[in-house]
Protein backbone atom coordinates (compact mmCIF):
# COMPACT_ATOMS: atom_id res chain seq x y z
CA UNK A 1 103.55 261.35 32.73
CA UNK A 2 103.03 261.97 28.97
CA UNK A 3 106.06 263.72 27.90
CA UNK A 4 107.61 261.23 25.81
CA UNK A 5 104.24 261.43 23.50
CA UNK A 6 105.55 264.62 22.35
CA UNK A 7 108.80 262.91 20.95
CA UNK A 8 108.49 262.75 17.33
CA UNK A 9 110.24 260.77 14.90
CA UNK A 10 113.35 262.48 12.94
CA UNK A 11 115.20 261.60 9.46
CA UNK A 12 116.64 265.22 9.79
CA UNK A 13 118.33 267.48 12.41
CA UNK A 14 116.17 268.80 14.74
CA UNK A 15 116.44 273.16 14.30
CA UNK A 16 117.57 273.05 17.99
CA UNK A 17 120.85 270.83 16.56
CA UNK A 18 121.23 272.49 13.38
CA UNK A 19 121.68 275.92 15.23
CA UNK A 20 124.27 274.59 17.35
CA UNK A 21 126.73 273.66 14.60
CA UNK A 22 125.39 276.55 12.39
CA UNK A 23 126.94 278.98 15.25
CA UNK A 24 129.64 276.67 15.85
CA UNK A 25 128.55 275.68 18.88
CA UNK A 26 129.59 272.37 19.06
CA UNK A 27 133.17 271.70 17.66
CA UNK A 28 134.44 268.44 16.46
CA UNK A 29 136.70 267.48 19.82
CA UNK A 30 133.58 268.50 21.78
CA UNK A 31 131.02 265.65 23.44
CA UNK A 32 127.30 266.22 23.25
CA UNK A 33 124.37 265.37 25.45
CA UNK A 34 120.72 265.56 24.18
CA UNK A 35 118.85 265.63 27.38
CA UNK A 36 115.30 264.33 26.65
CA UNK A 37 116.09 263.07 23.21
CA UNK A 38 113.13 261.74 22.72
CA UNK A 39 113.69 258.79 19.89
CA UNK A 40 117.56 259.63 20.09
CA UNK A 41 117.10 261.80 15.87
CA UNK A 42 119.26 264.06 16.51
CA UNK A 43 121.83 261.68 18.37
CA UNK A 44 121.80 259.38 15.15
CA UNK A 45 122.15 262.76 12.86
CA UNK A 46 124.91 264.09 14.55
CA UNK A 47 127.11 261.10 15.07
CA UNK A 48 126.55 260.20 11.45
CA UNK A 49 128.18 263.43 11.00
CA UNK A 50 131.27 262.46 13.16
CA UNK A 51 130.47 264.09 16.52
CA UNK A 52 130.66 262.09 19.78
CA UNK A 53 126.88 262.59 20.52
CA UNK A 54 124.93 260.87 23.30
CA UNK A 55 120.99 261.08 24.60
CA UNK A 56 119.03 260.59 27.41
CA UNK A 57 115.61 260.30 28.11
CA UNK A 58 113.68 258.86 31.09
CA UNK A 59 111.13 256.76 28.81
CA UNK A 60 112.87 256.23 25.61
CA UNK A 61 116.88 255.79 26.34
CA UNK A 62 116.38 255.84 30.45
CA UNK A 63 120.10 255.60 32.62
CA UNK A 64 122.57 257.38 34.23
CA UNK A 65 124.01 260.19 31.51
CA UNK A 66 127.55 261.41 31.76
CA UNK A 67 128.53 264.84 31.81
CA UNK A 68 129.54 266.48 28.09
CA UNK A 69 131.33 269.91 27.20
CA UNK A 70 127.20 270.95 24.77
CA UNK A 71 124.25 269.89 26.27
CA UNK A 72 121.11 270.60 24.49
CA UNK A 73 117.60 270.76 25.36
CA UNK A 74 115.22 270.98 22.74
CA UNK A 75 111.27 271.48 23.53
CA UNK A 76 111.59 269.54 26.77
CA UNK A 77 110.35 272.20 29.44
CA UNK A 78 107.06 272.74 27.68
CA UNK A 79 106.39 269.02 28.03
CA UNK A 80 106.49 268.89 31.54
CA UNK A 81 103.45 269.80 33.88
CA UNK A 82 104.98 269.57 36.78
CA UNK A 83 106.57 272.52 37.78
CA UNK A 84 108.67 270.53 40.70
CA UNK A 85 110.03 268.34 38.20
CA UNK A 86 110.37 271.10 35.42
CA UNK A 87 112.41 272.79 37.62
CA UNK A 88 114.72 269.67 38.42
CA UNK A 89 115.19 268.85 34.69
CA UNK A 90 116.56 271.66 34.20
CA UNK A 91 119.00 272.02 37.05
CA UNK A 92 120.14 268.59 36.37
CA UNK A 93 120.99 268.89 32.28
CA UNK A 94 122.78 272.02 33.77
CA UNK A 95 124.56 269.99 36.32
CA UNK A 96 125.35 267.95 33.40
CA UNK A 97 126.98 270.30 31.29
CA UNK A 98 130.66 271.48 31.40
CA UNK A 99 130.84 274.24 28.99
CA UNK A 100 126.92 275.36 26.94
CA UNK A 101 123.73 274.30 27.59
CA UNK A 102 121.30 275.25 24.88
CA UNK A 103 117.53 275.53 25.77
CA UNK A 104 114.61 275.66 23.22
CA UNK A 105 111.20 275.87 24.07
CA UNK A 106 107.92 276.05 22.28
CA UNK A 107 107.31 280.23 22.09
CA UNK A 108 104.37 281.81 20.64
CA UNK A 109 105.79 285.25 20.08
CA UNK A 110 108.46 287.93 21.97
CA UNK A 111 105.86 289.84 23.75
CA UNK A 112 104.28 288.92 26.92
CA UNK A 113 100.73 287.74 27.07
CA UNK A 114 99.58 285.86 29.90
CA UNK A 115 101.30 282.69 31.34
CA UNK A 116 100.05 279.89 29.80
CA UNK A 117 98.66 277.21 32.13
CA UNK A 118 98.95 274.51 29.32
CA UNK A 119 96.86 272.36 27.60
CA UNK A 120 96.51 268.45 26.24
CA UNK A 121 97.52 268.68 22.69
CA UNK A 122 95.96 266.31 20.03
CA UNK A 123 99.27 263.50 20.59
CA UNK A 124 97.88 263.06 24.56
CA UNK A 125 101.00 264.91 25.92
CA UNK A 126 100.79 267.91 27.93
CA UNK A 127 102.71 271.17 26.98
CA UNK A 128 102.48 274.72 27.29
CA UNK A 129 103.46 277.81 25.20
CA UNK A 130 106.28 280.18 26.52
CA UNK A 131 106.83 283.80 25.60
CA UNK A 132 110.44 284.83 24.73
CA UNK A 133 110.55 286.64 28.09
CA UNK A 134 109.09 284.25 30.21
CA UNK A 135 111.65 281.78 28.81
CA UNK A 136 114.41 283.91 29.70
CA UNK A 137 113.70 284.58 33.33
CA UNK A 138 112.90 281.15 33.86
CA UNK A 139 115.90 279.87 32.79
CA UNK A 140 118.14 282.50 34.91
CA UNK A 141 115.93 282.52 37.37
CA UNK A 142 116.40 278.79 37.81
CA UNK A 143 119.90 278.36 36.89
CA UNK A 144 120.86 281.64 38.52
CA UNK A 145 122.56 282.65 35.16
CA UNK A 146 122.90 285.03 32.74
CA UNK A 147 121.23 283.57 29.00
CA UNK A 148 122.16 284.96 25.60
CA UNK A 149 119.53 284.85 23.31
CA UNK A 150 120.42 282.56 20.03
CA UNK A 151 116.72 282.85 19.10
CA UNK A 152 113.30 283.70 19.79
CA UNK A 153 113.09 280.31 21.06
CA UNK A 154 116.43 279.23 21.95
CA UNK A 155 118.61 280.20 25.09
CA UNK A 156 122.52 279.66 25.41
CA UNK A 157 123.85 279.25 28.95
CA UNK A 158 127.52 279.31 29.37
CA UNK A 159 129.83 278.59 32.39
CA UNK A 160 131.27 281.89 32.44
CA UNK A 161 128.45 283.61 32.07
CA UNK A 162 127.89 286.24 34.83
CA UNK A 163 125.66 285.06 37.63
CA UNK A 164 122.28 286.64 38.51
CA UNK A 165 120.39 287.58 41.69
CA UNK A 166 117.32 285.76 42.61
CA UNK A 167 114.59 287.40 44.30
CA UNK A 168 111.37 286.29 46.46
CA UNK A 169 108.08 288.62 45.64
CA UNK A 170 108.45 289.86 49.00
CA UNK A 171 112.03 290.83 48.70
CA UNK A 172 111.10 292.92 45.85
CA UNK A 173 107.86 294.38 47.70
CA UNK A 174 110.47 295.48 49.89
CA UNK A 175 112.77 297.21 47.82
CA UNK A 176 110.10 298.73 45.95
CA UNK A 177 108.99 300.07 49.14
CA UNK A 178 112.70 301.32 50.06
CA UNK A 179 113.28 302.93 46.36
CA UNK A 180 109.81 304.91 46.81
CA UNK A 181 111.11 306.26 49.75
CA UNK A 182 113.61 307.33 48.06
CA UNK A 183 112.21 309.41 45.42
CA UNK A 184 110.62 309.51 41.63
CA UNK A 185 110.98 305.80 40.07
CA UNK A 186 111.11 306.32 36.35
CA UNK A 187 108.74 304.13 34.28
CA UNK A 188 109.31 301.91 31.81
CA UNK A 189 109.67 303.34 27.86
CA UNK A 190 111.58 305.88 29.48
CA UNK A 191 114.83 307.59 28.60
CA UNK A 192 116.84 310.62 29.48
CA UNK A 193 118.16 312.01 26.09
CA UNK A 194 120.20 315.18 24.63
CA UNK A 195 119.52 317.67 21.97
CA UNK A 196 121.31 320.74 20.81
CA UNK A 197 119.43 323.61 20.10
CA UNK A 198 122.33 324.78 17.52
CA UNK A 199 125.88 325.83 17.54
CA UNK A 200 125.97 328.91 19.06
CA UNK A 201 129.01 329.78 20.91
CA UNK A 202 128.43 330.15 24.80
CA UNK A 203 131.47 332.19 26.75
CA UNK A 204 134.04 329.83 28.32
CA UNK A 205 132.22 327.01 27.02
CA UNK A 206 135.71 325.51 25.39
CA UNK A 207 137.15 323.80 27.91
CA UNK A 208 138.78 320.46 29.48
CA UNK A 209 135.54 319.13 31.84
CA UNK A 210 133.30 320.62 28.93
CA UNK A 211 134.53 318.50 26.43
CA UNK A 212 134.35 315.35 28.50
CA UNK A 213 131.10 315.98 29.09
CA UNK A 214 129.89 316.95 25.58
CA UNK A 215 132.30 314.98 23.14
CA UNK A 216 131.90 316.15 19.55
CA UNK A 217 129.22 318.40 20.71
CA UNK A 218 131.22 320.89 22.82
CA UNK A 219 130.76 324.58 21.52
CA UNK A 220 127.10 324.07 21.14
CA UNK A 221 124.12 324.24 23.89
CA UNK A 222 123.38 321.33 24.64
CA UNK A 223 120.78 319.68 27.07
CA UNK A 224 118.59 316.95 27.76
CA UNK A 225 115.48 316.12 28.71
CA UNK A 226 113.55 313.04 29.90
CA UNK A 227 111.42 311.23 27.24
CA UNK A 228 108.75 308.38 27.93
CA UNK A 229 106.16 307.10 24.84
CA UNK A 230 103.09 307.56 27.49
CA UNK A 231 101.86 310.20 29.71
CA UNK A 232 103.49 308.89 32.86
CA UNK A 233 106.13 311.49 33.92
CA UNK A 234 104.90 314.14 36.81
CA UNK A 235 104.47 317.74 35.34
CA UNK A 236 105.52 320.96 37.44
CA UNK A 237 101.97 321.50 37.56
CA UNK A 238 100.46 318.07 38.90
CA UNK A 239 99.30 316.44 35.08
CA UNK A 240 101.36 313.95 33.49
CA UNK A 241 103.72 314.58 30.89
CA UNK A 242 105.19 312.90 28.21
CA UNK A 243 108.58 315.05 28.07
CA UNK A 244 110.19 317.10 31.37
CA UNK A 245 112.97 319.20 30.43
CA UNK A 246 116.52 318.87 32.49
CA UNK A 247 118.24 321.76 31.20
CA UNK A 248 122.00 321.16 30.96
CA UNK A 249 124.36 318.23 32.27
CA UNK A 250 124.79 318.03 35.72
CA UNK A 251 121.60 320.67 36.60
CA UNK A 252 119.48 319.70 39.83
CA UNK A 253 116.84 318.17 37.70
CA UNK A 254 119.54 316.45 35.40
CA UNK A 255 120.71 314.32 38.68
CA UNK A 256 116.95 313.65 39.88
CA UNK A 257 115.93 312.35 36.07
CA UNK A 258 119.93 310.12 36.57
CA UNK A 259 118.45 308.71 39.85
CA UNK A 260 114.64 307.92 38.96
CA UNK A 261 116.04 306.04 35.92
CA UNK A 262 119.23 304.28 38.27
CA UNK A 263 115.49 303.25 40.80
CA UNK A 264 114.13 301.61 37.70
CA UNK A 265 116.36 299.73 36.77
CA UNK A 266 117.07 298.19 39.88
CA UNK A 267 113.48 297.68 40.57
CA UNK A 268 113.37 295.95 36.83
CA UNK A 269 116.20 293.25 37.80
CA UNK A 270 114.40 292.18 40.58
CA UNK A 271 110.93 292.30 38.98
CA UNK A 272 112.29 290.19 36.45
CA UNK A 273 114.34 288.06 38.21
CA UNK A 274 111.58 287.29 40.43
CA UNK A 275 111.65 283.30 41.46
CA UNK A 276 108.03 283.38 40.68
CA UNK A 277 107.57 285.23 37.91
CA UNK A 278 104.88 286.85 39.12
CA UNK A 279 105.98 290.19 37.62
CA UNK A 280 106.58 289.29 34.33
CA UNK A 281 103.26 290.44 32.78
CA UNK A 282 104.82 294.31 33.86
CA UNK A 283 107.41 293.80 30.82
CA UNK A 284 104.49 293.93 27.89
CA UNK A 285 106.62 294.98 24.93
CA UNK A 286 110.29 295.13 26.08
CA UNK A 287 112.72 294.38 23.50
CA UNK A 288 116.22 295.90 24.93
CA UNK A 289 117.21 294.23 28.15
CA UNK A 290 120.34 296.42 29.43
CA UNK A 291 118.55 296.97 32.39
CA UNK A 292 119.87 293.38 33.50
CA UNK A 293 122.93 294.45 33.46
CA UNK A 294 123.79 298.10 33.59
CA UNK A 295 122.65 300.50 36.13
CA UNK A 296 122.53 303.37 33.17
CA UNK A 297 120.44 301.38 30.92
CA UNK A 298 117.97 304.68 29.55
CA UNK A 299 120.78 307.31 29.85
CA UNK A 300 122.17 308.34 26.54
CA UNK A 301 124.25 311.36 26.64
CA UNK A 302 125.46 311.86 23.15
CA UNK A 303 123.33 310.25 20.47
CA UNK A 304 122.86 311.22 17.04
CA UNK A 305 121.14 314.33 17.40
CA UNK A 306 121.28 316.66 14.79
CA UNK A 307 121.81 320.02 15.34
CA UNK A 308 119.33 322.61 13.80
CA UNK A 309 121.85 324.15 11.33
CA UNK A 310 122.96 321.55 9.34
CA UNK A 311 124.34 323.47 6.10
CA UNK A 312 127.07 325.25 8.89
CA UNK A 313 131.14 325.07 8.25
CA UNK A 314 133.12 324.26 11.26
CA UNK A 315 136.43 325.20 12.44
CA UNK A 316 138.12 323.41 15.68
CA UNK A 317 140.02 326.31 17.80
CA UNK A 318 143.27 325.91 18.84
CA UNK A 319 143.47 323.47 21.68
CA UNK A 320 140.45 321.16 20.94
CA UNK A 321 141.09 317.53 19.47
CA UNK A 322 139.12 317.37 16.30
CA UNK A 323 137.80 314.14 17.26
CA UNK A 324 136.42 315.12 20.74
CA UNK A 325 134.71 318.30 20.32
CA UNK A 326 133.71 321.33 17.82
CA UNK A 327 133.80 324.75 18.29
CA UNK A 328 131.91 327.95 16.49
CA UNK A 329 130.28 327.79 13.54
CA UNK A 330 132.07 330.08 10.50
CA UNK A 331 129.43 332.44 9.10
């Protein structure tokens, strides 16, 4: 084991530490763990500063740690090759913590590349590189917890946070299977969106279930359509599209676009909370991560779409809430 070659020496506090009591982390009645301290900086730093901070590590300050409200774990799961062991570090400075564990890691950038196997480095210790995403589902994937992102590098884990399911790769062959089955799965990129095509007043259109469904834009036609960056959707005649058309809330194709987008994102959780990560390559470029936790992540039903005739007075008819809806334009 070469882990503890990685340690290096500190006179200041370590970014991992100086996050923590930036973001107020760590308060002042608060105890502190630094699992894998390596030389014990940031321990030294922060009681210096008045917090009750202790660290463990198994070469340098090797024991029995006790339990603390913030446990922090700065670059310590890139310095492990063993993934048996990896794993175990990490469930025990979580078994460790009462309150927030904070994990940093060494990451080479947000976007996924392949997983890196690791490497010597020119101290003699082993480590490996980490994308921001790979980090992520590692750590809830291990932990079976939600993490909040404090930076590209650096993972908070609270007690409350919500839990999250863990999958095998052949439990989510199988519901891939079972969603197929079930009809279009939306890719990813992919949104279902609305648009007015101008406020021109439809018969009847001014009423109770039409303003719920239209806010601010009731009066005016609106519809929505499903949007993806690539050529991946199906076309009516067989090609691949880039745009299909819904036509307006609650049409036939409306609730098909609703339930290819409701596959993907369940498909998506349990891609990504796969235990092996062996999906995580299929998340190249994903920045916005609602999928993980709403079923409707894609689905935005009144955005900021302008309508065509922007230099139009309007008038609210008698009955409509000015801040729900609008009516006909005044010529």
């Amino acid at each position: 084991m070469t882990s503890h070659l990685a340690a290096p020496y500190r006179r200041t506090l370590s970014a991992t530490a100086q996050l923590m009591l930036n973001r107020g982390l760590l308060s002042s009645n608060e105890t502190h763990l630094d699992y894998g301290c390596g030389r014990g900086g940031d321990v030294e730093q922060l009681r210096s500063r008045g917090y009750a901070s202790n660290g463990y590590d198994p070469h340098y300050f090797p024991g029995s740690p006790a339990s603390a409200d913030v446990v922090t774990m700065g670059y310590v799961l890139n310095c492990i090759q063993d993934p048996d062991e990896r794993r175990a570090a990490l469930l025990n400075a979580w078994a460790l913590t009462r309150s927030r564990l904070i994990v940093s890691a060494d990451v080479r950038g947000e976007g996924v590349q392949a997983i890196d196997s690791g490497r010597i480095s020119n101290r003699g210790a082993w480590t490996k590189q980490y994308s921001y995403l790979e980090l992520k589902a590692y750590v809830e994937t291990v932990l079976g917890m939600r993490a909040e992102k404090l930076a590209k590098d650096k993972l908070l884990v609270c007690r409350d946070a919500p839990n999250v399911l863990v999958y095998s790769p052949e439990q989510v062959c199988e519901l891939s299977d079972r969603l197929q089955a079930e009809g279009f799965i939306a890719p990813f990129h992919c949104v279902i969106r609305g648009y007015c095509t101008g406020f021109q007043v439809k018969a009847g259109m001014i009423d109770t279930k039409t303003i719920q469904n239209y806010g601010r834009w009731a009066g005016s036609r609106r519809y929505y359509r499903l949007k993806s960056d690539q050529y991946n959707l199906p076309g009516a005649r067989g090609q691949r599209v880039k745009v299909i058309h819904l036509g307006y809330y609650g049409s036939e194709k409306f609730q098909w676009a609703i339930a290819a987008i409701q596959r993907r994102n369940l498909l998506a959780r349990s891609k990504f909370h796969c235990c092996d990560l062996s999906f995580i390559s299929e998340f190249a470029g994903v920045k916005d991560f609602s999928f993980l936790t709403s079923d409707e992540a894609g689905i935005i039903l009144d955005d900021e779409a302008k309508p065509r005739h922007t230099n139009i007075r309007y008038v609210m008819p008698e009955g409509v809430d000015p801040a729900v809806g609008r009516s006909m334009p005044v010529q």
